[in-house]
N, C-alpha and C. Protein backbone atom coordinates (compact mmCIF):
# COMPACT_ATOMS: atom_id res chain seq x y z
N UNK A 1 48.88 85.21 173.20
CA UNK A 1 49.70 86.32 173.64
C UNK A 1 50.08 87.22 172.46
N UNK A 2 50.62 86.52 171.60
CA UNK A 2 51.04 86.77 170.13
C UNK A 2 49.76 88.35 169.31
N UNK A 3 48.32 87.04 169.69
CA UNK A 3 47.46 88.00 168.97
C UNK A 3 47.10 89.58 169.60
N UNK A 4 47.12 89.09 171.47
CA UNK A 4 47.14 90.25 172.20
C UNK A 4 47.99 91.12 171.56
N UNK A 5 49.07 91.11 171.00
CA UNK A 5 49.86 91.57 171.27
C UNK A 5 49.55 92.65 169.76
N UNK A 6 49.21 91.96 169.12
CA UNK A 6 48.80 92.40 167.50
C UNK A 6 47.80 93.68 167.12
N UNK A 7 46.57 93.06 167.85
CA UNK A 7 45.26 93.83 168.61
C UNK A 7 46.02 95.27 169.28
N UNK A 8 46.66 95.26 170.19
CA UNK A 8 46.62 96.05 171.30
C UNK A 8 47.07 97.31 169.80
N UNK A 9 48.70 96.76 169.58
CA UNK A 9 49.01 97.24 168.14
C UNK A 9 48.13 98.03 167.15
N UNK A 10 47.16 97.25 166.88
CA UNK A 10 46.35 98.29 165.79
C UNK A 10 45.60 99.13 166.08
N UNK A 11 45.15 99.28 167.44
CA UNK A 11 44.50 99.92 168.30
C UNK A 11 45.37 101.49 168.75
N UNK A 12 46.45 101.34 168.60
CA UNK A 12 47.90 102.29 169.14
C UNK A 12 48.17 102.82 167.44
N UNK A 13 48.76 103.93 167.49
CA UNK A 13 49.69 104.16 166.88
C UNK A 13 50.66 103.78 166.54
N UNK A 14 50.96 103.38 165.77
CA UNK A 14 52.49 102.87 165.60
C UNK A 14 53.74 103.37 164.38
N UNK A 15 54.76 103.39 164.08
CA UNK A 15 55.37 103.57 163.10
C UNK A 15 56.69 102.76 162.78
N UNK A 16 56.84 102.63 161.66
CA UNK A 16 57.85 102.03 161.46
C UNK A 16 59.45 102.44 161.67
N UNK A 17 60.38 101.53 162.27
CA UNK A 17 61.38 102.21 162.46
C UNK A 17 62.63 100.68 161.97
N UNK A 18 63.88 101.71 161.40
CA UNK A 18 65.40 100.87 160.67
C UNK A 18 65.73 100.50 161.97
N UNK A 19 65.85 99.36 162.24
CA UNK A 19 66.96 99.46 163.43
C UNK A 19 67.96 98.87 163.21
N UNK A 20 69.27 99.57 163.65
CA UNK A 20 70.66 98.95 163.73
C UNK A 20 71.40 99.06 165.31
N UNK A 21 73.06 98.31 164.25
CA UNK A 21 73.83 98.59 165.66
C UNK A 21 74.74 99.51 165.67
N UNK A 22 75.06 99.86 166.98
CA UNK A 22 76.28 101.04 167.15
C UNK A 22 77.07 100.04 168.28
N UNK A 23 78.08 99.09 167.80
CA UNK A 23 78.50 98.18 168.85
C UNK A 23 77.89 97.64 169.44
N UNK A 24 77.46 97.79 170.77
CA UNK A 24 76.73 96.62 171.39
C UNK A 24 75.37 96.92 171.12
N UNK A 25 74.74 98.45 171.13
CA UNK A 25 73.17 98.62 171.36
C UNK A 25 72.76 98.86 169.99
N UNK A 26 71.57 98.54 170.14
CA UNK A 26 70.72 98.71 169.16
C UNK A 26 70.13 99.66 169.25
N UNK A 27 69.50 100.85 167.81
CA UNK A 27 69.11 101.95 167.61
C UNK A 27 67.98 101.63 166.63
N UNK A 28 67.00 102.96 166.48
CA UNK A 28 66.20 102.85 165.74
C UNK A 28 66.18 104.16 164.96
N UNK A 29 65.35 104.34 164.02
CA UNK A 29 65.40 106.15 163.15
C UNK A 29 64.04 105.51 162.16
N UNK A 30 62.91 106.62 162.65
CA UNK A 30 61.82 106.40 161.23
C UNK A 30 62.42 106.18 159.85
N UNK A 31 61.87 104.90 159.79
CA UNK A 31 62.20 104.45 158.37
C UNK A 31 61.38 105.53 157.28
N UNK A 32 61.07 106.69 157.48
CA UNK A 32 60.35 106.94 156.40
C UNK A 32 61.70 108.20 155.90
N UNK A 33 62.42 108.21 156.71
CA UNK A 33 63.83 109.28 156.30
C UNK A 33 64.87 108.27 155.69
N UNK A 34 64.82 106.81 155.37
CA UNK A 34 65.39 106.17 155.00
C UNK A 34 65.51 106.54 153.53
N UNK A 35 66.64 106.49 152.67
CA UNK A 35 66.25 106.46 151.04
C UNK A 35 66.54 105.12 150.76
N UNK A 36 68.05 104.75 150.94
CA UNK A 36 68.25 103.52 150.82
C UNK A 36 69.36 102.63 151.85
N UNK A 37 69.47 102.34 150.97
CA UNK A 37 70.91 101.38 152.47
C UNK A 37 71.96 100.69 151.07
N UNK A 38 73.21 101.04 151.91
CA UNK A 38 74.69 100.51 151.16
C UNK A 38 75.88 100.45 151.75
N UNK A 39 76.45 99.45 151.19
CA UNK A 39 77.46 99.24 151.76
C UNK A 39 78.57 100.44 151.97
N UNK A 40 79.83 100.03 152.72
CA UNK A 40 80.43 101.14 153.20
C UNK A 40 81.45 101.41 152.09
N UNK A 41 81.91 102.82 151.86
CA UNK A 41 82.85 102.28 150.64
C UNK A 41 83.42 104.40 150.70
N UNK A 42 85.24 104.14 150.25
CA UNK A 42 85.70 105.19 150.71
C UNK A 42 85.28 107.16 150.66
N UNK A 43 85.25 107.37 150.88
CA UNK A 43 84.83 109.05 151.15
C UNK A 43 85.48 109.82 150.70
N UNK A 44 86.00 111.09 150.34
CA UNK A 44 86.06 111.88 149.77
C UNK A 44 86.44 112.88 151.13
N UNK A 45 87.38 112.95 151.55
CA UNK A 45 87.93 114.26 153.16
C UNK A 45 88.22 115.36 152.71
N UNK A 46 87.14 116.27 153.34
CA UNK A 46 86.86 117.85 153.53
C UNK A 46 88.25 118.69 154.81
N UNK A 47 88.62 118.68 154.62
CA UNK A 47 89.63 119.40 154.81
C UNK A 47 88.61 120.21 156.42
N UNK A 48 89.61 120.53 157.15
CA UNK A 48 88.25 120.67 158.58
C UNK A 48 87.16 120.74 158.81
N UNK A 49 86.51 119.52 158.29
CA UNK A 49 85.30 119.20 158.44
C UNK A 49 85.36 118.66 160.29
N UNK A 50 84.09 118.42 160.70
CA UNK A 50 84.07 117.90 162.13
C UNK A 50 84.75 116.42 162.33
N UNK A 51 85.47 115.99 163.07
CA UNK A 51 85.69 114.54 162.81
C UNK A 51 84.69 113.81 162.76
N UNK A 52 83.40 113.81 162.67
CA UNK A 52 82.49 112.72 162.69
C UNK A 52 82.20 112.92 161.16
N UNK A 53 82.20 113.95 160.32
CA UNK A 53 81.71 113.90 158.82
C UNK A 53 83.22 113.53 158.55
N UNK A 54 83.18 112.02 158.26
CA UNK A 54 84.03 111.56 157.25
C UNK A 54 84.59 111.99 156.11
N UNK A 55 83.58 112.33 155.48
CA UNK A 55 83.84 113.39 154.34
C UNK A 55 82.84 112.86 153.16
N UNK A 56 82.76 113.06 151.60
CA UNK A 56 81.43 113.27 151.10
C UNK A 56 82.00 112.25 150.05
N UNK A 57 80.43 111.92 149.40
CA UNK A 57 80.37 110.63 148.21
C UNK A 57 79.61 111.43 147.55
N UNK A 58 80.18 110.61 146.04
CA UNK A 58 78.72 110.95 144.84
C UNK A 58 77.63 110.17 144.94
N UNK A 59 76.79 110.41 145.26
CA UNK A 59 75.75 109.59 145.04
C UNK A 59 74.96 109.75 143.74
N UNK A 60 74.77 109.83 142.63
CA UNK A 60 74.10 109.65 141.25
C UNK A 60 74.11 110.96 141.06
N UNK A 61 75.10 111.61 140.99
CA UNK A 61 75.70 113.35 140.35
C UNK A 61 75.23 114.11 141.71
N UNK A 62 75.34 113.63 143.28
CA UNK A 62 74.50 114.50 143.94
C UNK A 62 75.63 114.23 145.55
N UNK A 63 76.24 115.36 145.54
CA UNK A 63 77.03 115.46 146.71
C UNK A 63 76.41 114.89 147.82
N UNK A 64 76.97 113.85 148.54
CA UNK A 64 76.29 113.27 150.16
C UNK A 64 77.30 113.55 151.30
N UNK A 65 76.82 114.22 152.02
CA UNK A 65 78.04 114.12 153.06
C UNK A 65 78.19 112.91 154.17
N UNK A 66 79.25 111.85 155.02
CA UNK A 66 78.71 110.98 155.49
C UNK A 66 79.15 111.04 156.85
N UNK A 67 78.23 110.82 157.72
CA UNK A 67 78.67 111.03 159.03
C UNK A 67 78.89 109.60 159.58
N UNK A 68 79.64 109.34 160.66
CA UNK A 68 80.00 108.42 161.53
C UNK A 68 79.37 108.41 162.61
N UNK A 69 78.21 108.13 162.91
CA UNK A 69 77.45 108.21 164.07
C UNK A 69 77.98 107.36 165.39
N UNK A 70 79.02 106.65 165.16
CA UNK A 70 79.73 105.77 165.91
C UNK A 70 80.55 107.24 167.09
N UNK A 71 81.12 108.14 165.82
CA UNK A 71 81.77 109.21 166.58
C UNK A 71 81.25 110.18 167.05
N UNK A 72 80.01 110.32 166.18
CA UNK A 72 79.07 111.53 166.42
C UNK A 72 78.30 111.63 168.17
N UNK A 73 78.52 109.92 168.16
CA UNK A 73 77.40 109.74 169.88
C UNK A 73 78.99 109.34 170.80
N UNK A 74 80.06 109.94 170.94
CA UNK A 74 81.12 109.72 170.81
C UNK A 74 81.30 108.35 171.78
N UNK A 75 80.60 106.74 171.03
CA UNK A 75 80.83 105.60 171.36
C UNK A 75 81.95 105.52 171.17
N UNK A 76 82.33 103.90 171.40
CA UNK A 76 83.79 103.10 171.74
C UNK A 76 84.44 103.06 170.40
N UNK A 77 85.73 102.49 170.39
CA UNK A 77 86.54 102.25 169.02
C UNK A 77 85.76 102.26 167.97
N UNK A 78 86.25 102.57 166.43
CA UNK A 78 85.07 102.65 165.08
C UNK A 78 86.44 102.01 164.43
N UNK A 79 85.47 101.05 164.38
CA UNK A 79 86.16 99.77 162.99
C UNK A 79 85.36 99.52 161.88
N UNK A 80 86.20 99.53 160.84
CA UNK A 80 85.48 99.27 159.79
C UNK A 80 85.50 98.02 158.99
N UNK A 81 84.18 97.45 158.85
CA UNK A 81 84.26 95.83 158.13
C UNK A 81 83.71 95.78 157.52
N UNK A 82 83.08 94.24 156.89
CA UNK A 82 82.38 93.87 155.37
C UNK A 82 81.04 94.43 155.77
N UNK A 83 80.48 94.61 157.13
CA UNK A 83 79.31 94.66 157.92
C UNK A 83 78.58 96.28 157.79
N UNK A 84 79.75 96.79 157.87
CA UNK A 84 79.94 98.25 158.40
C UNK A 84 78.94 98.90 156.95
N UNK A 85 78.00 100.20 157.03
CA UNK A 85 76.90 100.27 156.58
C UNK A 85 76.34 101.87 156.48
N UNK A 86 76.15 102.03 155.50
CA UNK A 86 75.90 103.22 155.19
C UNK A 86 74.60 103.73 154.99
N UNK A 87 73.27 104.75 155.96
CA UNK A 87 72.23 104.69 155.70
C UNK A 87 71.84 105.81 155.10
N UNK A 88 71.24 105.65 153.80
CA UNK A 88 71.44 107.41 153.38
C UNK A 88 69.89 107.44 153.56
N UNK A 89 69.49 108.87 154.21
CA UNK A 89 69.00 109.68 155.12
C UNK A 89 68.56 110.95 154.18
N UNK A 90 67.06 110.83 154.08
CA UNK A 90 66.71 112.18 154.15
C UNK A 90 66.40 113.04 155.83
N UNK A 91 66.98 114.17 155.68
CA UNK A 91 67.45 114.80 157.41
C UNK A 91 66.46 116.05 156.89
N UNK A 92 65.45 116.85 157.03
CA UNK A 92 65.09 118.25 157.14
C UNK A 92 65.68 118.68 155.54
N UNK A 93 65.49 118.10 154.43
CA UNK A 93 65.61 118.76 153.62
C UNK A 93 67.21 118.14 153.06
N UNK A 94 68.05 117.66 153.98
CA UNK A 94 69.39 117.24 153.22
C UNK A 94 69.84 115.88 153.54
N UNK A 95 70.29 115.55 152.36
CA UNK A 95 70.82 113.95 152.11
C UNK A 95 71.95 113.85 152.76
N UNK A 96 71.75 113.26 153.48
CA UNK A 96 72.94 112.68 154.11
C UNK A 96 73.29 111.40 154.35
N UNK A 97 74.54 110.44 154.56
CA UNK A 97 74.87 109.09 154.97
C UNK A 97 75.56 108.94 156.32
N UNK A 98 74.70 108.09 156.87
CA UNK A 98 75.10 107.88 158.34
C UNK A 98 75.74 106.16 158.32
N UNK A 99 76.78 106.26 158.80
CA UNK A 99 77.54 105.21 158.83
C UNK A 99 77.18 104.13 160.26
N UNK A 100 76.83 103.26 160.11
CA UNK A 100 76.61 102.32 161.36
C UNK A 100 77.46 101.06 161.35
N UNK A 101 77.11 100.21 162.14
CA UNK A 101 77.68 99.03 162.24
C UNK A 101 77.31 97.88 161.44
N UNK A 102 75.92 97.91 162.00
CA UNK A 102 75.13 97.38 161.01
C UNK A 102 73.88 97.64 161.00
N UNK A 103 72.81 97.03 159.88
CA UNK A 103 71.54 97.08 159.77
C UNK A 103 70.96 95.69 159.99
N UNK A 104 69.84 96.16 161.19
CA UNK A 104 68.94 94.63 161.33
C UNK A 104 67.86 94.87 160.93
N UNK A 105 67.35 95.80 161.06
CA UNK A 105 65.65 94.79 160.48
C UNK A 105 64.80 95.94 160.68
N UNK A 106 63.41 95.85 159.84
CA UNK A 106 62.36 97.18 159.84
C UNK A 106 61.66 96.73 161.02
N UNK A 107 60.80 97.13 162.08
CA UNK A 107 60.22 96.72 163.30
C UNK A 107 58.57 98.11 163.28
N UNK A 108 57.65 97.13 163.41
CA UNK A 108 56.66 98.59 163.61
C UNK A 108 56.91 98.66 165.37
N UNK A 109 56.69 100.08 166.31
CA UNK A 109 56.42 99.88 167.27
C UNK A 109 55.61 101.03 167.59
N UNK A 110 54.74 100.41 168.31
CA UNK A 110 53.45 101.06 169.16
C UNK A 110 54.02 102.12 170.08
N UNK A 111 53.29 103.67 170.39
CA UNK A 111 53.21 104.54 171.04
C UNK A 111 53.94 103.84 172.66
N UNK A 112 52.88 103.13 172.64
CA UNK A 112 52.79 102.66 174.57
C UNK A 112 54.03 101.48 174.68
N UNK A 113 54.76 101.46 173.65
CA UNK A 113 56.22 100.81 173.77
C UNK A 113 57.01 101.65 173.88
N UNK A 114 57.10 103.19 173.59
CA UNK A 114 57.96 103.89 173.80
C UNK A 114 57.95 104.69 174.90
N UNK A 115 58.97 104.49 175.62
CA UNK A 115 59.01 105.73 177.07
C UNK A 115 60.37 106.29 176.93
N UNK A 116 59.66 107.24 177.97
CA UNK A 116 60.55 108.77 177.92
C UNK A 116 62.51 107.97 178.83
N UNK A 117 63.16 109.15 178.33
CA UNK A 117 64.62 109.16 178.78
C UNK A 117 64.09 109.25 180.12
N UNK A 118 64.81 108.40 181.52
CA UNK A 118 65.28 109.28 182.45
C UNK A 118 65.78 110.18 182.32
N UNK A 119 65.60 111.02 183.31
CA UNK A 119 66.39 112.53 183.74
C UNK A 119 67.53 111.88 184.65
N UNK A 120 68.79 111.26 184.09
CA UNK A 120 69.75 110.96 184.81
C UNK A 120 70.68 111.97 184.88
N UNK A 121 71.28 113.13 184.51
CA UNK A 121 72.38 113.57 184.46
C UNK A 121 71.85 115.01 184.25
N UNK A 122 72.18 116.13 184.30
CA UNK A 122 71.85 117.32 183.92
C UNK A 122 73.01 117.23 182.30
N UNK A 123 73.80 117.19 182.75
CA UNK A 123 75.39 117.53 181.14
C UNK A 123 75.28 116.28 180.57
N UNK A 124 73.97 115.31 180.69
CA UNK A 124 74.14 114.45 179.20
C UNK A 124 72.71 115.04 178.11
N UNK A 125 73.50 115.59 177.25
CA UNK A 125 72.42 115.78 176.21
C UNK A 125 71.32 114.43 175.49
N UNK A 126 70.16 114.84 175.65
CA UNK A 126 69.24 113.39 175.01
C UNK A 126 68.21 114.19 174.42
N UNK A 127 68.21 115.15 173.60
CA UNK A 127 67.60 115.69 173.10
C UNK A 127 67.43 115.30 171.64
N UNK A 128 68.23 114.54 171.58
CA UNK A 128 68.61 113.69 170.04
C UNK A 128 67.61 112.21 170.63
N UNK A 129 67.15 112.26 171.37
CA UNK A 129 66.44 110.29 171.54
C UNK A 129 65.07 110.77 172.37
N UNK A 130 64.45 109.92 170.82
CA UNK A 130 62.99 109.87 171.11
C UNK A 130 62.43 109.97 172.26
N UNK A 131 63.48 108.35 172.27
CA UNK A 131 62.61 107.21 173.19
C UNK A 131 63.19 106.25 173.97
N UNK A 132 63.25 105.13 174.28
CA UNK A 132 63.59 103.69 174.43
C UNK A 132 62.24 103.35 174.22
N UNK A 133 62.59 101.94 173.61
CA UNK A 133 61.41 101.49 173.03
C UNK A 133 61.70 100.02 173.84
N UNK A 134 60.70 99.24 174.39
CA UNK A 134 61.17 98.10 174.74
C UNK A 134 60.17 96.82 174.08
N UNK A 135 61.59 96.29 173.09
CA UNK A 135 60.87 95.13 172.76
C UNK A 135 61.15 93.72 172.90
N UNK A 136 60.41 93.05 173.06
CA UNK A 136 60.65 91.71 173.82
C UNK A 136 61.45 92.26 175.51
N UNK A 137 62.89 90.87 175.13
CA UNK A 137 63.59 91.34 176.15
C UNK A 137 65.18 93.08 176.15
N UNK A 138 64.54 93.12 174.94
CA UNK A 138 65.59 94.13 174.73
C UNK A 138 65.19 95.30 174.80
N UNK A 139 66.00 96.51 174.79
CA UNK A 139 65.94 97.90 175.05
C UNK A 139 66.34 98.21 173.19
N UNK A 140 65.92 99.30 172.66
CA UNK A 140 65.85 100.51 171.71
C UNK A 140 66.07 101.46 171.73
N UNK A 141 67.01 102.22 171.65
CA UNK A 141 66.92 103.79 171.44
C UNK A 141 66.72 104.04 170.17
N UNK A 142 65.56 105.04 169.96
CA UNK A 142 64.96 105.73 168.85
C UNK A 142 65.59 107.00 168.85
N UNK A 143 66.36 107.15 167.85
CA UNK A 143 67.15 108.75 167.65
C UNK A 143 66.10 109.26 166.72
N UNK A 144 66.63 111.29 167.52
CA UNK A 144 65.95 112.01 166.34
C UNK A 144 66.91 112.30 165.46
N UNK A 145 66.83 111.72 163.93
CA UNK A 145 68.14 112.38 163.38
C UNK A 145 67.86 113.83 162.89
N UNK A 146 66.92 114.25 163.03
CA UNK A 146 66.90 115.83 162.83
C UNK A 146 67.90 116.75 163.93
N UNK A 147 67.17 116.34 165.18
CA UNK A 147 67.92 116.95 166.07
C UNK A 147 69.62 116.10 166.48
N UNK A 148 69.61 115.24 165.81
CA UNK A 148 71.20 114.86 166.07
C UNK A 148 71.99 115.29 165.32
N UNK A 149 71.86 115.84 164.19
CA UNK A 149 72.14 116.21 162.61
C UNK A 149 72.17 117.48 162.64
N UNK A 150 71.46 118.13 163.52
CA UNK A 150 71.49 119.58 163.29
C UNK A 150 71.97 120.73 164.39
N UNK A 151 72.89 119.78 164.93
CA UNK A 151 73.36 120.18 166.14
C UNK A 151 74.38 121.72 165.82
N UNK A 152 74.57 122.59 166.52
CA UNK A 152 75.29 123.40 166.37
C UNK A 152 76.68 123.25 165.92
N UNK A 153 77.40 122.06 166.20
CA UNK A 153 78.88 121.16 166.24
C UNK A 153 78.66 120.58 165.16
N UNK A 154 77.38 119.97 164.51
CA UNK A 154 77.48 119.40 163.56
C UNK A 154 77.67 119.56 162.03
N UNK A 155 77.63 121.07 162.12
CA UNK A 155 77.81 121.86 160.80
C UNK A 155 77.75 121.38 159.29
N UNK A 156 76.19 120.21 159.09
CA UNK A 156 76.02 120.11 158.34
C UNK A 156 75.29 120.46 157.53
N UNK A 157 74.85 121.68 157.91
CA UNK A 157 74.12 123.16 156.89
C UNK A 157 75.13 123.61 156.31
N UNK A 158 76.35 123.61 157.14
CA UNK A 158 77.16 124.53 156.07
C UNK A 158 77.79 123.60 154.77
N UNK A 159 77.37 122.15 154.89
CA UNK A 159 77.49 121.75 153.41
C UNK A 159 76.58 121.81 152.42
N UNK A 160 76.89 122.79 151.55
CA UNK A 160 75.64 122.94 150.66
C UNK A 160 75.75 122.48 149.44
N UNK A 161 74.72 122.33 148.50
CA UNK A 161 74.91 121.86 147.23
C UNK A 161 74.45 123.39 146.84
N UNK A 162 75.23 123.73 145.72
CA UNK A 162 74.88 124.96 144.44
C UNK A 162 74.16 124.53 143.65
N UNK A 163 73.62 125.02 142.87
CA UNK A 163 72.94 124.64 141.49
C UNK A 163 74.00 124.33 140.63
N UNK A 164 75.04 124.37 140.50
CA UNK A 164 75.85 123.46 139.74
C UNK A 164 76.86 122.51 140.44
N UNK A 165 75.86 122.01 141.19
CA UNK A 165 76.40 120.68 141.86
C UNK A 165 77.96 120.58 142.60
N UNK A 166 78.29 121.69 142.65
CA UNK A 166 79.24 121.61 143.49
C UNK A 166 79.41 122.08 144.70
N UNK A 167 80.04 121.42 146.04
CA UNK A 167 80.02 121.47 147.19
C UNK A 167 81.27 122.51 147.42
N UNK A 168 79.86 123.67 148.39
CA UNK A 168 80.32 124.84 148.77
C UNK A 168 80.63 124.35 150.76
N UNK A 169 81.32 125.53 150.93
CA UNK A 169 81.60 124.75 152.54
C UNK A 169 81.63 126.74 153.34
N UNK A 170 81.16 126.90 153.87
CA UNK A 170 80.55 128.17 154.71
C UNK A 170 81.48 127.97 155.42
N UNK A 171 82.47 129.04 155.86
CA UNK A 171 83.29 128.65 156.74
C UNK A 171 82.87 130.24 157.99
């Protein structure tokens, strides 16, 4: 079954994807926008920024802004623990850190594992998710973080880096 399963795989397309948690479900995001992964650790608050950008870190002389994707997909309570996880993200050109719950594991998955959203709702936006991906007995959502990131609300163009490294804010 195992090898079927391997075969069918190399035969398909596939790509690699981070998957974590956002409370109960599990998510996925091409690992190739991954830079690195770190622990959670305090922020730096922008003064009316959106409530989901926490606010910004140095990362090695290089402004990051960090979002809370917990708030951003406006899920249940956001607690923060030893667990709690920071994925910094190349997005369309800008670094960013997306805060999760946690991180489980790199997963390749095949084309013909991923299917489309129902059309359940007209006023729920899913223009941000790939996919569902189904593996084994579990469900996946594959986010686009381009299009989740670059949402009109999300106003994280207007954090820019200058050439002298300091964070300008477009108001």
């Amino acid at each position: 079954m195992i090898t079927k399963s391997i075969e069918k795989i190399s035969n398909q397309k596939a790509r690699e994807y981070l998957t974590f948690f956002l409370g109960d479900e599990q998510y996925g995001l091409d690992v190739q926008q991954v830079r690195e992964i770190r622990g959670f650790e305090a922020v730096t608050q922008i003064a009316n920024a959106p409530q989901f950008i926490l606010g910004v870190v140095n990362l090695r002389e290089k402004i990051v802004p960090i979002v809370d994707l917990r708030i951003k997909l406006n899920l249940n309570q956001v607690l923060y623990n030893e667990l709690t996880t920071v994925i910094i993200l190349n997005v369309g050109g800008l670094t960013v850190g997306a805060v999760v719950d946690n991180v489980s594991d790199v997963i390749i998955i095949a084309e013909y594992q991923i299917k489309d959203i129902p059309s359940v709702a007209i006023s729920v936006d899913t223009k941000y998710i790939l996919g569902i991906a189904t593996i084994a007995e579990s469900m996946l959502l594959l986010l686009d973080m381009e299009q989740l990131l670059s949402g009109q609300e999300s106003n994280l163009n207007d954090f820019v880096l200058s050439d002298q490294n300091k964070l300008e804010v477009s108001l």
